[in-house]
C-alpha atoms as a PDB file:
ATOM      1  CA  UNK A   1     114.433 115.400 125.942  1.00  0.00           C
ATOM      2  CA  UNK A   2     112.463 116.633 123.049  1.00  0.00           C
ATOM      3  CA  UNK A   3     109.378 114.253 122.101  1.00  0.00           C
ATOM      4  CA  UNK A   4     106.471 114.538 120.039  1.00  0.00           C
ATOM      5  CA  UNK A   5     104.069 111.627 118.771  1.00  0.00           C
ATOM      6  CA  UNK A   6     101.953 111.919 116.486  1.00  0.00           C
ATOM      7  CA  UNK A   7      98.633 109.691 115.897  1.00  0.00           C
ATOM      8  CA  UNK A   8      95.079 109.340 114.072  1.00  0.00           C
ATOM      9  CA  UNK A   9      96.365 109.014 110.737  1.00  0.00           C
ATOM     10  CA  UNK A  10      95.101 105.771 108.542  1.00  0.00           C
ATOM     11  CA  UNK A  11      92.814 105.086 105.637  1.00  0.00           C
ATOM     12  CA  UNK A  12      90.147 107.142 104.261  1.00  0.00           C
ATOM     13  CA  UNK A  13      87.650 107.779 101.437  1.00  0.00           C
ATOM     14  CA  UNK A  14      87.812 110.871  99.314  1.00  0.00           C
ATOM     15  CA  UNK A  15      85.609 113.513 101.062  1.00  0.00           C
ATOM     16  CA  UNK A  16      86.159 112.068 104.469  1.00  0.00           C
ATOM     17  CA  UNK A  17      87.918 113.504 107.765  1.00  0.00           C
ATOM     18  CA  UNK A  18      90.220 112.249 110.197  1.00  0.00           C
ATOM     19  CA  UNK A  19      91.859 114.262 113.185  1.00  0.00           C
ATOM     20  CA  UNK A  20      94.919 114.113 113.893  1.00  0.00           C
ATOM     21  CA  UNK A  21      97.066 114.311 117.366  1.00  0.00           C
ATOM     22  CA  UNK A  22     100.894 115.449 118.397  1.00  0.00           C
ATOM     23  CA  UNK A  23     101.459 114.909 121.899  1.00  0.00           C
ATOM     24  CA  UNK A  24     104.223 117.157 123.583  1.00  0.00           C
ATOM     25  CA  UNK A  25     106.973 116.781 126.257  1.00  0.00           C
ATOM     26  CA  UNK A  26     110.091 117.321 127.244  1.00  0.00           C
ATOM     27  CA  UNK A  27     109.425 121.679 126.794  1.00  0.00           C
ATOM     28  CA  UNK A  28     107.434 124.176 128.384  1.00  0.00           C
ATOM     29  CA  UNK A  29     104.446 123.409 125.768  1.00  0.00           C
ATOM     30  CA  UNK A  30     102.388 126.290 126.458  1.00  0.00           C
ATOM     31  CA  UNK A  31     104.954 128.993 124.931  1.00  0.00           C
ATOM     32  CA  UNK A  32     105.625 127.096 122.051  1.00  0.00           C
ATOM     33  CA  UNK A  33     104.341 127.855 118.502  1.00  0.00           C
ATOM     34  CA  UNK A  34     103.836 124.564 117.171  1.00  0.00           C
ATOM     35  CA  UNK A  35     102.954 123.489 113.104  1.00  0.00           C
ATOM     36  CA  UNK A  36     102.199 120.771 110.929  1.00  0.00           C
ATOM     37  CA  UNK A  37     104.109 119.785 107.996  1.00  0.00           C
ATOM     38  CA  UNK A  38     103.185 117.065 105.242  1.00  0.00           C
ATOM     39  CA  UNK A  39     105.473 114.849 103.000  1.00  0.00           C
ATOM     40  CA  UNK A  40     105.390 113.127  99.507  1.00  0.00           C
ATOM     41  CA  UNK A  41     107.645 110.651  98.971  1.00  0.00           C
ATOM     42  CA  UNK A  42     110.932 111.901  97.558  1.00  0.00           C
ATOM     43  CA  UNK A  43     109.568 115.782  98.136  1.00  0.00           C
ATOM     44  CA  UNK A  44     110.470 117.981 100.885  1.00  0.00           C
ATOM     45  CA  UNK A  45     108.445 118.696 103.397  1.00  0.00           C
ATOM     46  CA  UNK A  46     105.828 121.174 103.268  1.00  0.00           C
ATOM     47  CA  UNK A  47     103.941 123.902 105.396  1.00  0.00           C
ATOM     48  CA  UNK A  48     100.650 122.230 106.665  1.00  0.00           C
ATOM     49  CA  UNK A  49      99.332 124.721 109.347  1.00  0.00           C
ATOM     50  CA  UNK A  50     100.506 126.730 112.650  1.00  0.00           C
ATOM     51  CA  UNK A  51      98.878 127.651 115.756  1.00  0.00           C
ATOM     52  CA  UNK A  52     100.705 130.253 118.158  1.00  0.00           C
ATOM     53  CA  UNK A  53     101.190 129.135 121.631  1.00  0.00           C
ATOM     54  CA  UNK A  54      98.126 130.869 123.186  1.00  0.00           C
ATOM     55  CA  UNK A  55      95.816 129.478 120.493  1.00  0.00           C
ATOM     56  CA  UNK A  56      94.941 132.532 119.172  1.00  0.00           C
ATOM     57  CA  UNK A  57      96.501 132.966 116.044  1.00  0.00           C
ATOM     58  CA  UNK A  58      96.517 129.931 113.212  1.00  0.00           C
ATOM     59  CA  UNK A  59      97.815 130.144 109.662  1.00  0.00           C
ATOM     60  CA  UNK A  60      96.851 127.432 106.775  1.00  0.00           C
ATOM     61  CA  UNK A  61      98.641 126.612 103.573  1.00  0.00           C
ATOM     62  CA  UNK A  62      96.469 127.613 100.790  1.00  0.00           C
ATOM     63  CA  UNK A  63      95.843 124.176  99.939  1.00  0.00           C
ATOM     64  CA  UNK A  64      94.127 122.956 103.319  1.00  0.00           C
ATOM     65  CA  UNK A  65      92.687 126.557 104.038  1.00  0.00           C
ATOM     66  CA  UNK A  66      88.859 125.983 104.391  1.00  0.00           C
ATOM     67  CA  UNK A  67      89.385 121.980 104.860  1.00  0.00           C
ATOM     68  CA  UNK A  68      92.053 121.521 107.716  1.00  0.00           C
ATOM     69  CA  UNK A  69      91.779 123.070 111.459  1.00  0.00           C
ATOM     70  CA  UNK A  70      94.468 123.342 113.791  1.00  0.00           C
ATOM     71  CA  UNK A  71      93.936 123.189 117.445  1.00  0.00           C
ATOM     72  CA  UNK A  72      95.879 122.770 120.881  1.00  0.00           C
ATOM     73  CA  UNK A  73      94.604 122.102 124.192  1.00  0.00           C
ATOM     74  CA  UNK A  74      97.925 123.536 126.425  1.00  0.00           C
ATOM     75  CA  UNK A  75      96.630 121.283 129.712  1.00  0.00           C
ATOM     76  CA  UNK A  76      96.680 118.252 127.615  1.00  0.00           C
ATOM     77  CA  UNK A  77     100.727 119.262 125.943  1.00  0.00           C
ATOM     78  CA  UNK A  78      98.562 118.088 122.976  1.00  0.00           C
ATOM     79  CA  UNK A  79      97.972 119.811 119.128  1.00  0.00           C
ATOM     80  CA  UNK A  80      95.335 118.522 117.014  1.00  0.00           C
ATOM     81  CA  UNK A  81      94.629 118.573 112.911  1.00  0.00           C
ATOM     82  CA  UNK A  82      91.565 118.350 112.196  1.00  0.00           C
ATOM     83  CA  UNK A  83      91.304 117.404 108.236  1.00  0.00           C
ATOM     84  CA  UNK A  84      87.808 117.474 106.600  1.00  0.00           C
ATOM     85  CA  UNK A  85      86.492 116.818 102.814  1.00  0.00           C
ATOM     86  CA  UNK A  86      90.061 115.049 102.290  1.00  0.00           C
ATOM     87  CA  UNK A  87      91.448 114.550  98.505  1.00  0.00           C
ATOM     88  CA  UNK A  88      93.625 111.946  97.654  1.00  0.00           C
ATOM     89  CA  UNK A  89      96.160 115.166  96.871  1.00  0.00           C
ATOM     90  CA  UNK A  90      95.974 115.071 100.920  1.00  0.00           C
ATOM     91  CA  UNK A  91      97.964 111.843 100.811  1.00  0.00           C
ATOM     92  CA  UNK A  92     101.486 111.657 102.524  1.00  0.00           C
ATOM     93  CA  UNK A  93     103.203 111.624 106.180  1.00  0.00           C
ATOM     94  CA  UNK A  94     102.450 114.275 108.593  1.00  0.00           C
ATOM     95  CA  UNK A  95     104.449 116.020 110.940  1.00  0.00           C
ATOM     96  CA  UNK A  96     103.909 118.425 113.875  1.00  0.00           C
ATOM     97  CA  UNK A  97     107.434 119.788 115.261  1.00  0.00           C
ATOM     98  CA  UNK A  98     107.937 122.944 117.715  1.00  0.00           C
ATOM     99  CA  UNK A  99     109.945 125.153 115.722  1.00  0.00           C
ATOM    100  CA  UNK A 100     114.031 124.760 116.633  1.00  0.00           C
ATOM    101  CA  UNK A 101     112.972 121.895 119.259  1.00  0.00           C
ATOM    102  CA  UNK A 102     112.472 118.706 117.373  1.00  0.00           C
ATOM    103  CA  UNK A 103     109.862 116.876 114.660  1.00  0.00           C
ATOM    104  CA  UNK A 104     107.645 113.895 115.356  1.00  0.00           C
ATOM    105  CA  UNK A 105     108.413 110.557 114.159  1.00  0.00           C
ATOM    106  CA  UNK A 106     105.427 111.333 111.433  1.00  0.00           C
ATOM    107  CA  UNK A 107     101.427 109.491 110.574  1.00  0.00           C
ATOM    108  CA  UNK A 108     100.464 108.389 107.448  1.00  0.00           C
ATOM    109  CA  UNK A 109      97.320 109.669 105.737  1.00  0.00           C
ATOM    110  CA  UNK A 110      95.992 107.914 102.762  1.00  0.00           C
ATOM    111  CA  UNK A 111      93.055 109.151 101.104  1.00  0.00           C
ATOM    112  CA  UNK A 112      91.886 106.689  98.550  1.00  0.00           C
ATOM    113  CA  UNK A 113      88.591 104.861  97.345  1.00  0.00           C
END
């Protein structure tokens, strides 16, 4: 079946980076568009970042545009966030899911002095 798992997330200062990781199975990986999604408490979740399944193409939220990269490495079944000059704003669970397949079980990030 259907897994993803993400990792990396934890503590940070304001201004500081962390990458995260979503490791894929259970799908043929390499065709897959895959995204990011981030949660408040008691919001909904929202559009992070998406990378087509080549690589080529990515698309950003405006609010992480400029900050957050999004990267996959298709021998590895393996998508990457890479989140630099973090605000506290930046706070909340993330998510990577392939589209119609399945979501990850989630990573806190906590940006805070």
């Amino acid at each position: 079946q259907v897994q993803l798992v993400e990792s990396g997330g934890g503590l940070v200062q304001p201004g500081g980076s962390l990458r995260l990781s979503c490791a894929a199975s259970g799908f043929t990986f390499s065709t897959a568009t895959m995204r990011w999604y981030r949660q408040y408490p008691e919001k909904e979740r929202e559009f992070v970042a998406q990378i087509i399944s080549s690589g080529a193409l990515t698309y950003y939220a405006r609010s992480v545009q400029g900050r957050f990269t999004i990267s996959r490495d298709n021998t590895k079944n393996t998508i990457y966030l890479q989140m630099n000059n973090l605000f506290p704003e930046d706070t909340a669970v993330y998510y990577c899911t392939a589209p119609g397949r399945g979501w990850g079980q989630g990573t806190q990030v906590t940006v805070s002095s």
